[in-house]
Protein backbone atom coordinates (compact mmCIF):
# COMPACT_ATOMS: atom_id res chain seq x y z
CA UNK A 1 -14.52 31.75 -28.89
CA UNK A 2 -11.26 32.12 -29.97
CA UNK A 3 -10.65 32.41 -33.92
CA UNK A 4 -7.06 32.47 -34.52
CA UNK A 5 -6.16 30.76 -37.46
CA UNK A 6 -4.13 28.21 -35.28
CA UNK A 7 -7.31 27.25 -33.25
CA UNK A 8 -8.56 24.40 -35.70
CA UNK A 9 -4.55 23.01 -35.50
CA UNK A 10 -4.64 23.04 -31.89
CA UNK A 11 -7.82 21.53 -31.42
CA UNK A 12 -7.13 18.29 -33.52
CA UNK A 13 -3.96 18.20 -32.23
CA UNK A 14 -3.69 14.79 -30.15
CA UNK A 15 -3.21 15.40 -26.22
CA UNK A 16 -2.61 14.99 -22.91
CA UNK A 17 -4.55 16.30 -20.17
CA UNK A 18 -2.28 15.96 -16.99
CA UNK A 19 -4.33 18.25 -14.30
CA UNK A 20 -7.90 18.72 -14.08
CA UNK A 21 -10.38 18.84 -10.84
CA UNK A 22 -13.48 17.40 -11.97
CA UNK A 23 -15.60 19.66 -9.77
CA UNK A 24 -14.15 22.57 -11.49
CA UNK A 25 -15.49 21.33 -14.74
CA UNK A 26 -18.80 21.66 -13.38
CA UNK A 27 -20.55 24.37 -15.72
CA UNK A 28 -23.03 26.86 -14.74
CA UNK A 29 -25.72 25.67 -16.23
CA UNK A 30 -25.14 22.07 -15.00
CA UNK A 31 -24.99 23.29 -11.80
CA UNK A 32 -28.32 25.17 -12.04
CA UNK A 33 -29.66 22.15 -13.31
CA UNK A 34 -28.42 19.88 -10.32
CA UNK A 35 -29.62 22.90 -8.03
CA UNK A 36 -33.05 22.63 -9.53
CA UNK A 37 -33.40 18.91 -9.42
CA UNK A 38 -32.10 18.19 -5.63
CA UNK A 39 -34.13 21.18 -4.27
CA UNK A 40 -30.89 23.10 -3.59
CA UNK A 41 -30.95 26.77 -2.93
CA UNK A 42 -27.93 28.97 -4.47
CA UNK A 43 -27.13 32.23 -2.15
CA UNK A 44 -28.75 34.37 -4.79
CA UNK A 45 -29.76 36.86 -1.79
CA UNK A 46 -26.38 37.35 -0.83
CA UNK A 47 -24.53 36.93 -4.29
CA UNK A 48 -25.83 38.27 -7.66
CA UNK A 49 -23.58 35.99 -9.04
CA UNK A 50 -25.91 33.19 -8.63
CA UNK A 51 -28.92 34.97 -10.04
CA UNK A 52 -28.77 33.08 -13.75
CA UNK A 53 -25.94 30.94 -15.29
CA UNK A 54 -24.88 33.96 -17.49
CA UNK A 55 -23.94 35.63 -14.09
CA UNK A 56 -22.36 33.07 -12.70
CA UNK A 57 -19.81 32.71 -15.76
CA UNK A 58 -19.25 36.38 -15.58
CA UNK A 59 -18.39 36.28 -12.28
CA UNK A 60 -16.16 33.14 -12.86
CA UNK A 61 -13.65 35.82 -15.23
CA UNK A 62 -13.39 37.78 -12.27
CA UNK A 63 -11.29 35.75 -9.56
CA UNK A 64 -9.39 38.02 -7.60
CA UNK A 65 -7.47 35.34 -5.83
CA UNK A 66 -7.06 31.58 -5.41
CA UNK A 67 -9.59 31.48 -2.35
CA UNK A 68 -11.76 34.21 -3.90
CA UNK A 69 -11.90 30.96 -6.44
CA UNK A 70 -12.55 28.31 -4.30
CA UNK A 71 -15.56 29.55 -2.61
CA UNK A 72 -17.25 29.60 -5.87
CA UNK A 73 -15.35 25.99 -6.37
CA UNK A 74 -17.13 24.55 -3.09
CA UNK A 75 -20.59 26.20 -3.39
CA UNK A 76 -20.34 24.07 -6.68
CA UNK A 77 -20.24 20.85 -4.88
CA UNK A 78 -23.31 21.47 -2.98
CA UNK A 79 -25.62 20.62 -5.62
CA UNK A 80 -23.90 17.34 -6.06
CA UNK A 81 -25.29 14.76 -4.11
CA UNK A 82 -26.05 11.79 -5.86
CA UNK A 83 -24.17 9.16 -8.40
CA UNK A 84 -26.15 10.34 -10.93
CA UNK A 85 -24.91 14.03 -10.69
CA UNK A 86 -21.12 12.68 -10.37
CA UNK A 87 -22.01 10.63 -13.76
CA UNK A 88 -23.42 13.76 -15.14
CA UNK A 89 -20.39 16.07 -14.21
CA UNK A 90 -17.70 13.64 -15.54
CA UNK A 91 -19.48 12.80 -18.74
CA UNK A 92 -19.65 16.44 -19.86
CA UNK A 93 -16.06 16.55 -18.99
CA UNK A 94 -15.35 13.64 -20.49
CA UNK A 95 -17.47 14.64 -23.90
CA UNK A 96 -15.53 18.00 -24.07
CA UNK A 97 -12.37 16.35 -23.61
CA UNK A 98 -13.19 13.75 -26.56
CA UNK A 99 -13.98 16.76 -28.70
CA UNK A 100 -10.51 18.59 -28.22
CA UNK A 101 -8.83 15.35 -29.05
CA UNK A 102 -7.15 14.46 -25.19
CA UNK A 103 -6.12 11.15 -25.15
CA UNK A 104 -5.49 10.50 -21.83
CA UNK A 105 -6.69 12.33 -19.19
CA UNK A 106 -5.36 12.55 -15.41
CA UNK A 107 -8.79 13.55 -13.07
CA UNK A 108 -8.73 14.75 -9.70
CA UNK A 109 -11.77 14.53 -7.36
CA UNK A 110 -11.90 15.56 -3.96
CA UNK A 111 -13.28 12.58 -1.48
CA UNK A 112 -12.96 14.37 1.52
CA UNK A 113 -14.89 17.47 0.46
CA UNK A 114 -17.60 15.36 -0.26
CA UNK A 115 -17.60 12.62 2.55
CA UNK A 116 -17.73 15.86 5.08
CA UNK A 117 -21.17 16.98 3.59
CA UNK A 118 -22.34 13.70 4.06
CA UNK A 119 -22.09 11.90 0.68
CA UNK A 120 -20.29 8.57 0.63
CA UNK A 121 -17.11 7.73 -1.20
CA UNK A 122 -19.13 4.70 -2.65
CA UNK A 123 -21.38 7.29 -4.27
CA UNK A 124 -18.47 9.30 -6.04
CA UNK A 125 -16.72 6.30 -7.35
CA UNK A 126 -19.98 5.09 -8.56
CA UNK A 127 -20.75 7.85 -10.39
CA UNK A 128 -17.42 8.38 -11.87
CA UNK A 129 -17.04 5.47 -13.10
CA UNK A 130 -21.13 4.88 -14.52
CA UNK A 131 -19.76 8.03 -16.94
CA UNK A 132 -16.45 5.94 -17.76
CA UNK A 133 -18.04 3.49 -19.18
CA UNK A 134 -20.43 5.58 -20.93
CA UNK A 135 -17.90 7.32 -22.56
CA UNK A 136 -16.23 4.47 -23.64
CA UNK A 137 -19.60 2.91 -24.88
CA UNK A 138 -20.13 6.27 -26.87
CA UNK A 139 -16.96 6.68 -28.02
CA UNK A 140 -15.46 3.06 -28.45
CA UNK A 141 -12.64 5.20 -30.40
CA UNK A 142 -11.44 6.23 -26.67
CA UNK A 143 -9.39 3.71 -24.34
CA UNK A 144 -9.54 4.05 -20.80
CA UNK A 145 -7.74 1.81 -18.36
CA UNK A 146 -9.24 -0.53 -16.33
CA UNK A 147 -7.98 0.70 -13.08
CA UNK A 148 -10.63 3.49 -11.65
CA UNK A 149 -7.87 5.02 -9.21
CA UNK A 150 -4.78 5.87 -10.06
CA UNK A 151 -2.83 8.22 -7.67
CA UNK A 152 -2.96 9.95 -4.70
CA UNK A 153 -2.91 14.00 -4.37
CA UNK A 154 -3.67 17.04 -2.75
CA UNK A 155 -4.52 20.41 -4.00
CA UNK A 156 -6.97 23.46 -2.55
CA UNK A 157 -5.91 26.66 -0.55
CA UNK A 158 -1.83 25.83 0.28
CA UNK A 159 0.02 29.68 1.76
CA UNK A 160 -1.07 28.07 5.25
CA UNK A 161 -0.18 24.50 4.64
CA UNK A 162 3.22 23.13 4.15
CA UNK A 163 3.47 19.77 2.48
CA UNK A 164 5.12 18.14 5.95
CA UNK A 165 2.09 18.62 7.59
CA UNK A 166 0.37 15.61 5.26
CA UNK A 167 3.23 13.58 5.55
CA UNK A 168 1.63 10.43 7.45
CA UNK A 169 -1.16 10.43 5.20
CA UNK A 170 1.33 10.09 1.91
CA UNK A 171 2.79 7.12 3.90
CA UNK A 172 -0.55 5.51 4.27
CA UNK A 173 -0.78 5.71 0.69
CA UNK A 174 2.88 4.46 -0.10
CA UNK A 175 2.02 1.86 2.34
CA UNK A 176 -1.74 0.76 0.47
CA UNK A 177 0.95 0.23 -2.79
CA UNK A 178 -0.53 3.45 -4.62
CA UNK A 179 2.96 4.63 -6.60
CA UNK A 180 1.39 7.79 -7.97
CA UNK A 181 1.78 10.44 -5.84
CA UNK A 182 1.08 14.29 -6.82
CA UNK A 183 0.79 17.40 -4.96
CA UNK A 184 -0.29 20.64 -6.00
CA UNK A 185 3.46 22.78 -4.80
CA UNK A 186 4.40 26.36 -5.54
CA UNK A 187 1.34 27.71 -6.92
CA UNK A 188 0.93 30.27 -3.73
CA UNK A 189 3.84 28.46 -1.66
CA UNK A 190 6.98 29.24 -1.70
CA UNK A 191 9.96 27.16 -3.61
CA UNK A 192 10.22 25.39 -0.42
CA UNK A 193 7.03 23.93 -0.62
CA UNK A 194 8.12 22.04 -3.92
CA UNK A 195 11.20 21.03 -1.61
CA UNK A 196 9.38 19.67 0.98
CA UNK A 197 6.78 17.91 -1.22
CA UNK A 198 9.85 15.60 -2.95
CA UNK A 199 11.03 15.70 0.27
CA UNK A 200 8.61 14.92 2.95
CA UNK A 201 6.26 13.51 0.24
CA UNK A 202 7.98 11.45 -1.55
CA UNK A 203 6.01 12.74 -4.93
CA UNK A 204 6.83 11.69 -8.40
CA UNK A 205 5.02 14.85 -10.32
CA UNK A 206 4.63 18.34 -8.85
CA UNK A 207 1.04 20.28 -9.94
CA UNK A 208 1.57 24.11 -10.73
CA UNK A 209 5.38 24.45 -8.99
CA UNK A 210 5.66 27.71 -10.70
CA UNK A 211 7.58 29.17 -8.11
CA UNK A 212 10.27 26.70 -8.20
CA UNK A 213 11.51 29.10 -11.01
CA UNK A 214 12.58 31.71 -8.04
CA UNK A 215 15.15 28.71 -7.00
CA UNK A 216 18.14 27.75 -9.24
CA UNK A 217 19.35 24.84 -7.19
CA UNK A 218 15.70 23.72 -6.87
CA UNK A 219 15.43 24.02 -10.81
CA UNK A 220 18.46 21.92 -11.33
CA UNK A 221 16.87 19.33 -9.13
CA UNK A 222 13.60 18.73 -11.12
CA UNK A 223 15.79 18.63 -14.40
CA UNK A 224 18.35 16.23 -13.02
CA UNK A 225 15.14 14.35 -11.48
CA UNK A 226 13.13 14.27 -13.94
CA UNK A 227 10.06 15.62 -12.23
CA UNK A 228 7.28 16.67 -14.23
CA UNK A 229 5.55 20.10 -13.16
CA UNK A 230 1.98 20.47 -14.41
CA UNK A 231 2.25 24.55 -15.25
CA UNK A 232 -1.17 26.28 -15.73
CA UNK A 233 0.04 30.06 -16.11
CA UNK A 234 -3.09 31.00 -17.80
CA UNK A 235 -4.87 30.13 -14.07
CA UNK A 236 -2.47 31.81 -12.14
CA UNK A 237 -2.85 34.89 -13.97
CA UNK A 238 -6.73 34.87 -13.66
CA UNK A 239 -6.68 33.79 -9.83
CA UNK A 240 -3.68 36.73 -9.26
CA UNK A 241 -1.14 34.56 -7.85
CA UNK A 242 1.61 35.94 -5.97
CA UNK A 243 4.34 37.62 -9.02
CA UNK A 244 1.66 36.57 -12.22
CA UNK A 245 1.58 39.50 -13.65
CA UNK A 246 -1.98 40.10 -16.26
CA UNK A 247 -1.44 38.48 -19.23
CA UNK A 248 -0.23 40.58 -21.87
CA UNK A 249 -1.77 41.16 -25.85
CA UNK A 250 -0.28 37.84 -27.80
CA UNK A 251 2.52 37.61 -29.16
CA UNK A 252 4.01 39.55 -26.70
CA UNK A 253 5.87 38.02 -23.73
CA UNK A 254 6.85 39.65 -20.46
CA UNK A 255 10.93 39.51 -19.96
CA UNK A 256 10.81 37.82 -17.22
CA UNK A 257 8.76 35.15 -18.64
CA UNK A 258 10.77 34.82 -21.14
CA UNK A 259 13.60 33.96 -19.30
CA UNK A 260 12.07 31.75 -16.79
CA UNK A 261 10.76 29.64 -20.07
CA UNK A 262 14.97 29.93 -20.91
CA UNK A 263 15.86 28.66 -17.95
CA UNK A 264 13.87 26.15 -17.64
CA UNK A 265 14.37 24.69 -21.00
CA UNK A 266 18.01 25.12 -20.59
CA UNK A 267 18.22 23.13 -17.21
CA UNK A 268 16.39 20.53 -18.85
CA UNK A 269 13.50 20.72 -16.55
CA UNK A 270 9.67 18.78 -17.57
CA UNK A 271 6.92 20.58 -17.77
CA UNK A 272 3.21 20.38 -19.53
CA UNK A 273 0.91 23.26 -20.06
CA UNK A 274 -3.05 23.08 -19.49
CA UNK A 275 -4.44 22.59 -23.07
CA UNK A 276 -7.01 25.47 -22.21
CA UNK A 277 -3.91 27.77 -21.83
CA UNK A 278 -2.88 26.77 -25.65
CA UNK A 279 -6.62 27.85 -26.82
CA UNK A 280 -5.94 31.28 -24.95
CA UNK A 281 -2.87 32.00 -25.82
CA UNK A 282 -3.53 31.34 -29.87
């Protein structure tokens, strides 16, 4: 828990929340609980990880990559099955978010890693939205929108995928009307996967796009575009992306960082930080 005296500031502080996975959110002990109650087994046997909750959280701090990540990520979704569980994941989400004062929140969830496993899209929708509007009902201080989708995006392992390759499916959703379009870009990619995202894409927001700061034309683009990047350094250091360096002892600042920050403020370029990266870095 962090106690810097700027903690209570940041907290109330009214926010955005512009990239967040709702599966990630799913907490240890939820995810026991879900395990318990649809007769799930966790690999245990082959992973002390999944021995108690405590273990599991442990082993969450020690990521030693983005896929390293994920398979932790997508054992979590076994143990969601039903619209009650989706209800149950988002509402905690949703709850934590109302206590750290986001206003607005942007949610990703992953259809197609569900639907595979054999548990409809109807199912996820329902139980997304059964916690919207209990959240709203709980808290009639927080407005949500009426509309339950909102964009279109793609995220999960990405060295091995260039944006082209989804091209056709962005056009299906240009061509459905959906205007939103995101893609996670330059987290492990390189620059030219933020290229070909705009590009091939046709994206209005790039998620992560960290490594855009290794291109100076590309940087002048985004500023002169507009395009928002969604940065969470505080991830990339954890999940040891390609050039994150560990994150040093506050207030201290790596050089390089520095100047990256520099030249990105300098060319103008948009960007929002994770609000969990403020909390960590305070």
């Amino acid at each position: 828990m962090c106690t810097d005296q700027f903690h209570g500031f940041l907290q109330a502080l009214p926010k955005c929340e512009h990239h967040v996975h709702i599966e990630g959110t799913l907490s240890p002990e939820l995810l026991f609980q879900l395990a318990q109650k649809n007769g799930v087994t966790l690999p245990s046997d082959t992973d002390a990880a999944f021995a108690s909750p405590s273990a599991l959280r442990a082993r969450y701090r020690e990521f030693e990559s983005l896929d390293d990540f994920l398979q932790y990520y997508y054992t979590g979704f076994s143990v969601l099955l039903t619209a009650d569980d989706f209800a149950d994941l988002a509402y905690a989400y949703l709850a934590i978010a109302h206590a750290q004062s986001v206003r607005h929140a942007e949610v990703f969830f992953d259809p197609q890693a569900h639907t595979s496993r054999g548990v409809s899209y109807a199912t996820v929708i329902e139980g997304l939205s059964t916690a919207r509007r209990r959240a709203a009902w709980t808290s009639p201080s927080c407005h949500f929108d009426d509309g339950t989708l909102i964009g279109f995006g793609m995220s999960s392992s990405e060295a091995p995928y260039p944006p082209a390759l989804f091209s056709s499916v962005y056009d299906a959703a240009k061509a459905a009307g959906i205007q939103n379009l995101t893609a996670h870009a330059g987290e492990e990619g390189p620059p030219s996967f933020v290229s070909s995202a705009l590009a091939d894409l046709g994206v209005l927001r790039i998620d992560h796009g960290r490594r855009a700061a290794e291109d100076d034309t590309l940087l002048a683009q985004l500023a002169r575009d507009k395009t928002m990047l969604t940065l969470c350094p505080v991830s990339n250091v954890v999940l040891r992306g390609r050039g994150a360096a560990r994150r040093p002892a506050h207030p201290q600042v790596p050089r390089r960082r520095r100047q990256v920050q520099h030249q990105q403020r300098r060319s103008g370029l948009l960007w929002r930080v994770h609000f969990g990266e403020l909390l960590r870095r305070a």
